[in-house]
N, C-alpha and C. Protein backbone atom coordinates (compact mmCIF):
# COMPACT_ATOMS: atom_id res chain seq x y z
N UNK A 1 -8.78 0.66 -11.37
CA UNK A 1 -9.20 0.88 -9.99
C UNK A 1 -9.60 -0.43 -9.32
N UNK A 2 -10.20 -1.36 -10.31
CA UNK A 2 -10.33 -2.63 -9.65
C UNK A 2 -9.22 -3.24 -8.82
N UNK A 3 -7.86 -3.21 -9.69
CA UNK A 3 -7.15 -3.67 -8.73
C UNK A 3 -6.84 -3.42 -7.54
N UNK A 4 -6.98 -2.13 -7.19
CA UNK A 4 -6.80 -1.23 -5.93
C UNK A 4 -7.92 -1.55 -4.71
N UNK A 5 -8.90 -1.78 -5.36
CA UNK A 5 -9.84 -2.31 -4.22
C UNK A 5 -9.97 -3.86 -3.59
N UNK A 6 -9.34 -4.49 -4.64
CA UNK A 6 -8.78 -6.30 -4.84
C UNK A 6 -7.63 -5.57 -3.66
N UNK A 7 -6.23 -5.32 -3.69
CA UNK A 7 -5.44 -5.01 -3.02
C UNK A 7 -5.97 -4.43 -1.57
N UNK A 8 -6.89 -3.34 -1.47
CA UNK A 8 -7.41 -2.84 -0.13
C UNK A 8 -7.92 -3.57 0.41
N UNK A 9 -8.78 -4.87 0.24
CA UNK A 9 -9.30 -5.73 0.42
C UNK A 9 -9.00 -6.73 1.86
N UNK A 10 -7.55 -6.71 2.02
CA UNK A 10 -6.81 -7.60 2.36
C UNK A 10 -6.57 -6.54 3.88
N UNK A 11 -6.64 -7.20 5.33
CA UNK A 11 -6.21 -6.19 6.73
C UNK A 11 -4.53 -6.57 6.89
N UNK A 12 -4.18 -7.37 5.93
CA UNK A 12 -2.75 -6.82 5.88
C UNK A 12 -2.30 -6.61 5.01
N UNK A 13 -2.90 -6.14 3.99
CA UNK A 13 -2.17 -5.24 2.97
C UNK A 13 -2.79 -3.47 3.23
N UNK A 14 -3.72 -3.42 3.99
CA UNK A 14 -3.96 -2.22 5.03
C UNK A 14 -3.15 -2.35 5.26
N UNK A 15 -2.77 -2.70 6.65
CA UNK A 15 -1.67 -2.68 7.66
C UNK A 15 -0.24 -2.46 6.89
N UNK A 16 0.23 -2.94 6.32
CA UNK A 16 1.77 -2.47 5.31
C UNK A 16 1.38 -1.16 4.59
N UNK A 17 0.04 -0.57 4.48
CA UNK A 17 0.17 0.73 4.17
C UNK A 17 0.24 1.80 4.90
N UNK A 18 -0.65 1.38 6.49
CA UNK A 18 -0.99 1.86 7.21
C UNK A 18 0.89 2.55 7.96
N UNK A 19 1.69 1.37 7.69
CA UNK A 19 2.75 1.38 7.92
C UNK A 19 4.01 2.17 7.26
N UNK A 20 3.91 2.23 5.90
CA UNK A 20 4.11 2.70 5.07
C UNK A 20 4.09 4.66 4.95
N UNK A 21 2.52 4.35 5.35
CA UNK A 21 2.37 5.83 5.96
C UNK A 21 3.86 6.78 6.64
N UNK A 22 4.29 6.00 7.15
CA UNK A 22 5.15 6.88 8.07
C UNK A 22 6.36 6.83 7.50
N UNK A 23 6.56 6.45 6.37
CA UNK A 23 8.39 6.26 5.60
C UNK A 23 8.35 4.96 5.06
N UNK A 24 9.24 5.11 4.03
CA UNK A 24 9.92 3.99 3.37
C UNK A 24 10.38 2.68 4.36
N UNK A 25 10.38 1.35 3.82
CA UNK A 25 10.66 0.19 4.69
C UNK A 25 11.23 -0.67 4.19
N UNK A 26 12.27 -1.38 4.15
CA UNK A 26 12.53 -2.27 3.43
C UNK A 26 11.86 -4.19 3.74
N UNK A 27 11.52 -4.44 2.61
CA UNK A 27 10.64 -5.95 3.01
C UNK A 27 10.96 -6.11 4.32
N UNK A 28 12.33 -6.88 4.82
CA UNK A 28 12.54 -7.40 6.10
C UNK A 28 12.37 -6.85 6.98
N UNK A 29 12.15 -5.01 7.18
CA UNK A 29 11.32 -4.47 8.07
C UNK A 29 10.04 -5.12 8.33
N UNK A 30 9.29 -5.14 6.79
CA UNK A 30 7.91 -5.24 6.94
C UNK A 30 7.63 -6.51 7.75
N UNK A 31 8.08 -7.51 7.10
CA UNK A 31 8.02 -8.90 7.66
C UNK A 31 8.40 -9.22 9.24
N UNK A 32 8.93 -8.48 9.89
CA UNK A 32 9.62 -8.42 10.81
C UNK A 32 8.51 -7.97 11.84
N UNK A 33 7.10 -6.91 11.02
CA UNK A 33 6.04 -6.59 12.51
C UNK A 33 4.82 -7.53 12.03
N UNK A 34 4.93 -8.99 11.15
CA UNK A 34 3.77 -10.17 10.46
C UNK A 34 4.38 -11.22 11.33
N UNK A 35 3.26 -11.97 11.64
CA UNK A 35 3.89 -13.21 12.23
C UNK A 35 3.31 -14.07 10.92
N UNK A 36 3.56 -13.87 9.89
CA UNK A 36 3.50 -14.72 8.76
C UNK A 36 4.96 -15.06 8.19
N UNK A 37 4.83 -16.02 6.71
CA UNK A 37 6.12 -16.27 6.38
C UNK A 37 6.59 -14.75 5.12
N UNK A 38 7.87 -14.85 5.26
CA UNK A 38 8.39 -14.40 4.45
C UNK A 38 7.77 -14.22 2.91
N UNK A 39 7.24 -15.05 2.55
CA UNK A 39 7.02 -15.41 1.12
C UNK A 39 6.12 -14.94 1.20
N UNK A 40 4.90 -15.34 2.51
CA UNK A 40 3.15 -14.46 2.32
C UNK A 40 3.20 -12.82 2.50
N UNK A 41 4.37 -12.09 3.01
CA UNK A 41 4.60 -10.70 3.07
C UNK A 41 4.69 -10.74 1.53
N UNK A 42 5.82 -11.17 1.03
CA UNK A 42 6.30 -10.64 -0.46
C UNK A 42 5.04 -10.78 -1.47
N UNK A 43 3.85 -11.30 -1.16
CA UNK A 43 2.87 -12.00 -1.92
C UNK A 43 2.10 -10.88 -1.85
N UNK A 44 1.89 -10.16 -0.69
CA UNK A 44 1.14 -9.08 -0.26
C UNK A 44 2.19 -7.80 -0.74
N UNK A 45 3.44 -7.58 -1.14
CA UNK A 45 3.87 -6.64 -1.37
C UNK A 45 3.61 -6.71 -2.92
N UNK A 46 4.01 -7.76 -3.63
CA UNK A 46 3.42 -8.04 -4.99
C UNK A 46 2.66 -7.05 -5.59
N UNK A 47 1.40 -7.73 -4.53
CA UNK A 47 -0.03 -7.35 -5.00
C UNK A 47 -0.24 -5.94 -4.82
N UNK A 48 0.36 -5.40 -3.77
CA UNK A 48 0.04 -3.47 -3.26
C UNK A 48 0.89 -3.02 -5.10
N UNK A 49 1.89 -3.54 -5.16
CA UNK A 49 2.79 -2.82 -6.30
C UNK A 49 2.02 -2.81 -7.51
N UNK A 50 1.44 -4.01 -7.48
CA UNK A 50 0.84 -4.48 -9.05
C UNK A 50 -0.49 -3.63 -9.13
N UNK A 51 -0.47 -3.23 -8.09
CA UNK A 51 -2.29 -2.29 -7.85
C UNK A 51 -1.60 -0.66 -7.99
N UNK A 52 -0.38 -0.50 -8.07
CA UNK A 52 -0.22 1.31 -7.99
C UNK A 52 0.38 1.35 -6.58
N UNK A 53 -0.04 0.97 -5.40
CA UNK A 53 -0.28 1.41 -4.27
C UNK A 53 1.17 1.52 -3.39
N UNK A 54 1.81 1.08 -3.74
CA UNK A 54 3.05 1.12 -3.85
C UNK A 54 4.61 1.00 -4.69
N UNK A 55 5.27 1.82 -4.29
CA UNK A 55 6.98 1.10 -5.39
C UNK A 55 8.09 1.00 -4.52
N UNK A 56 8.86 -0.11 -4.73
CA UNK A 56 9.71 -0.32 -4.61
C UNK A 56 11.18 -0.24 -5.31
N UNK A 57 12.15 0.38 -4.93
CA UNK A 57 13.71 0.06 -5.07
C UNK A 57 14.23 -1.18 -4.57
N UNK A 58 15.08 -1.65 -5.52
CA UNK A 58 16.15 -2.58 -5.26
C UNK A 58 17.58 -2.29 -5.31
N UNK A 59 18.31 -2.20 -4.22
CA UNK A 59 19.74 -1.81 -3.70
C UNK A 59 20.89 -3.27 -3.13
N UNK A 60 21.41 -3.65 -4.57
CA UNK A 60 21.80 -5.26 -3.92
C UNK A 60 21.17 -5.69 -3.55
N UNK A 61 20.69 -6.21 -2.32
CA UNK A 61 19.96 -7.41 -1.65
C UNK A 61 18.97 -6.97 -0.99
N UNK A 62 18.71 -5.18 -1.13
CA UNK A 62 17.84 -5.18 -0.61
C UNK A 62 16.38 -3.82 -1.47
N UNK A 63 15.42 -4.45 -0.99
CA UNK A 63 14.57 -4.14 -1.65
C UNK A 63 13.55 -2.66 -1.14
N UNK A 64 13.47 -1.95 -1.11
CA UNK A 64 12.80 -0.78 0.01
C UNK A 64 11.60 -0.66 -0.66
N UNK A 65 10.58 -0.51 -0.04
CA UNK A 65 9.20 -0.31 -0.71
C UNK A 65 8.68 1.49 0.40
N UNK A 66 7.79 2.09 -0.60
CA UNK A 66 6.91 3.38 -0.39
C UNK A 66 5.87 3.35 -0.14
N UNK A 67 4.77 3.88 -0.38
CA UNK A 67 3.91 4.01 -0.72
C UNK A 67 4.25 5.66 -1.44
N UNK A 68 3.10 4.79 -2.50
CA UNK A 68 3.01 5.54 -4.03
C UNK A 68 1.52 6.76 -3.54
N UNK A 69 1.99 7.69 -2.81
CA UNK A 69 1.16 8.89 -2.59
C UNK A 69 0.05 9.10 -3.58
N UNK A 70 -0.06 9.24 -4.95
CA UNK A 70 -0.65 9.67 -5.70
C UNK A 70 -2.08 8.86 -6.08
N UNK A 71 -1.76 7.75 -5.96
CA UNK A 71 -2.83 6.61 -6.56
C UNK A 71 -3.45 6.53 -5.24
N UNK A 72 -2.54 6.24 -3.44
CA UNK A 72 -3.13 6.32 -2.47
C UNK A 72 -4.33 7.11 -2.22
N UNK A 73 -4.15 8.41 -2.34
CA UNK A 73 -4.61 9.16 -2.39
C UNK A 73 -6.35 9.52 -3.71
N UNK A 74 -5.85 9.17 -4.41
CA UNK A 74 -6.69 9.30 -6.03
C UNK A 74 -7.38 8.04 -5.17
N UNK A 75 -7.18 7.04 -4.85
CA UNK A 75 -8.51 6.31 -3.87
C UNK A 75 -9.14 6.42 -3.20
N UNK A 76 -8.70 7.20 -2.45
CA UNK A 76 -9.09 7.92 -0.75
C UNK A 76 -10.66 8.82 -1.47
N UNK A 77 -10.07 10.10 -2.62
CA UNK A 77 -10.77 10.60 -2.65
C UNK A 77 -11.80 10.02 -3.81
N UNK A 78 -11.65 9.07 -4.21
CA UNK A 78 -13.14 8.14 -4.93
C UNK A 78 -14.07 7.40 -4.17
N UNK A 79 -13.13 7.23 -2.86
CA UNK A 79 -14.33 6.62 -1.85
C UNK A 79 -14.69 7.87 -1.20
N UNK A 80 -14.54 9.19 -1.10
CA UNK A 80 -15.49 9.91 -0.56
C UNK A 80 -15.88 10.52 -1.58
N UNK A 81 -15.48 10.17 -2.68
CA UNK A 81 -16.62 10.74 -3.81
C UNK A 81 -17.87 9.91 -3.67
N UNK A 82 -17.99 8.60 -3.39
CA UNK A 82 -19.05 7.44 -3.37
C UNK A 82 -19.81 7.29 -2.18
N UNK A 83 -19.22 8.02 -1.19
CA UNK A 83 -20.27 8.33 -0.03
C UNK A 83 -20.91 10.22 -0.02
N UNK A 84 -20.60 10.67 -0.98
CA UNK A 84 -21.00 12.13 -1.00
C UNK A 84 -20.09 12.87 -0.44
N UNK A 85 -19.17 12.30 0.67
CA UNK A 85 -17.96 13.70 1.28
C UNK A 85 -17.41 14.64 0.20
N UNK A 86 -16.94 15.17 1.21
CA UNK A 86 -16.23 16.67 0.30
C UNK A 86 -15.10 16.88 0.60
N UNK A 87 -14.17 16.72 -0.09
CA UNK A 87 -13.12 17.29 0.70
C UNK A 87 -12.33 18.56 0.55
N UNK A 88 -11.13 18.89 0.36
CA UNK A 88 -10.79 19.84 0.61
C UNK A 88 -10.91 20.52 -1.11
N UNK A 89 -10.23 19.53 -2.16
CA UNK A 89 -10.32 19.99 -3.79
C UNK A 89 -11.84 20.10 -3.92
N UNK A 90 -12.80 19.48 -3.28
CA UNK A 90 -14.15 19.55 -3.80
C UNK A 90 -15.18 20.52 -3.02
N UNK A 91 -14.76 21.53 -2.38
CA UNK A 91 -15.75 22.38 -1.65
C UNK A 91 -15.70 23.72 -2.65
């Protein structure tokens, strides 16, 4: 779980999830709404993958990344386990 909070850590590795949210993307999508370089996206996609928080396919040249629902989620509800919320499995 450490890594996941190392990974959340970051407002643009939010933001590529936040993004993510809505469908599959392939890198040069992602990079395409960063005014960073190429290499500092892939550095930040790295790190979401290496934490759970996402997976990626590779199709020839190109690479599509998700978000990995399950672990997303299995976080969501440890931080409202740590503020007392309840959610829907816990009422």
């Amino acid at each position: 779980m450490k890594d996941v909070w190392n990974a959340m850590a970051d407002p643009t590795r939010r933001e590529i999830l936040t993004m993510l949210q809505n469908g599959e993307m392939t890198a040069g999508e992602i990079a395409d709404r960063f005014e960073i370089s190429n290499a500092t996206v892939s550095h930040h996609l790295k790190i979401l993958r290496e934490a759970g928080l996402i997976t990626s396919e590779k199709e020839k040249q190109t690479i599509t990344y998700r978000l990995n629902t399950t672990v997303f989620q299995d976080f969501l509800k440890g931080i409202a386990a740590a503020f007392g919320m309840k959610g829907e499995d816990n009422e």
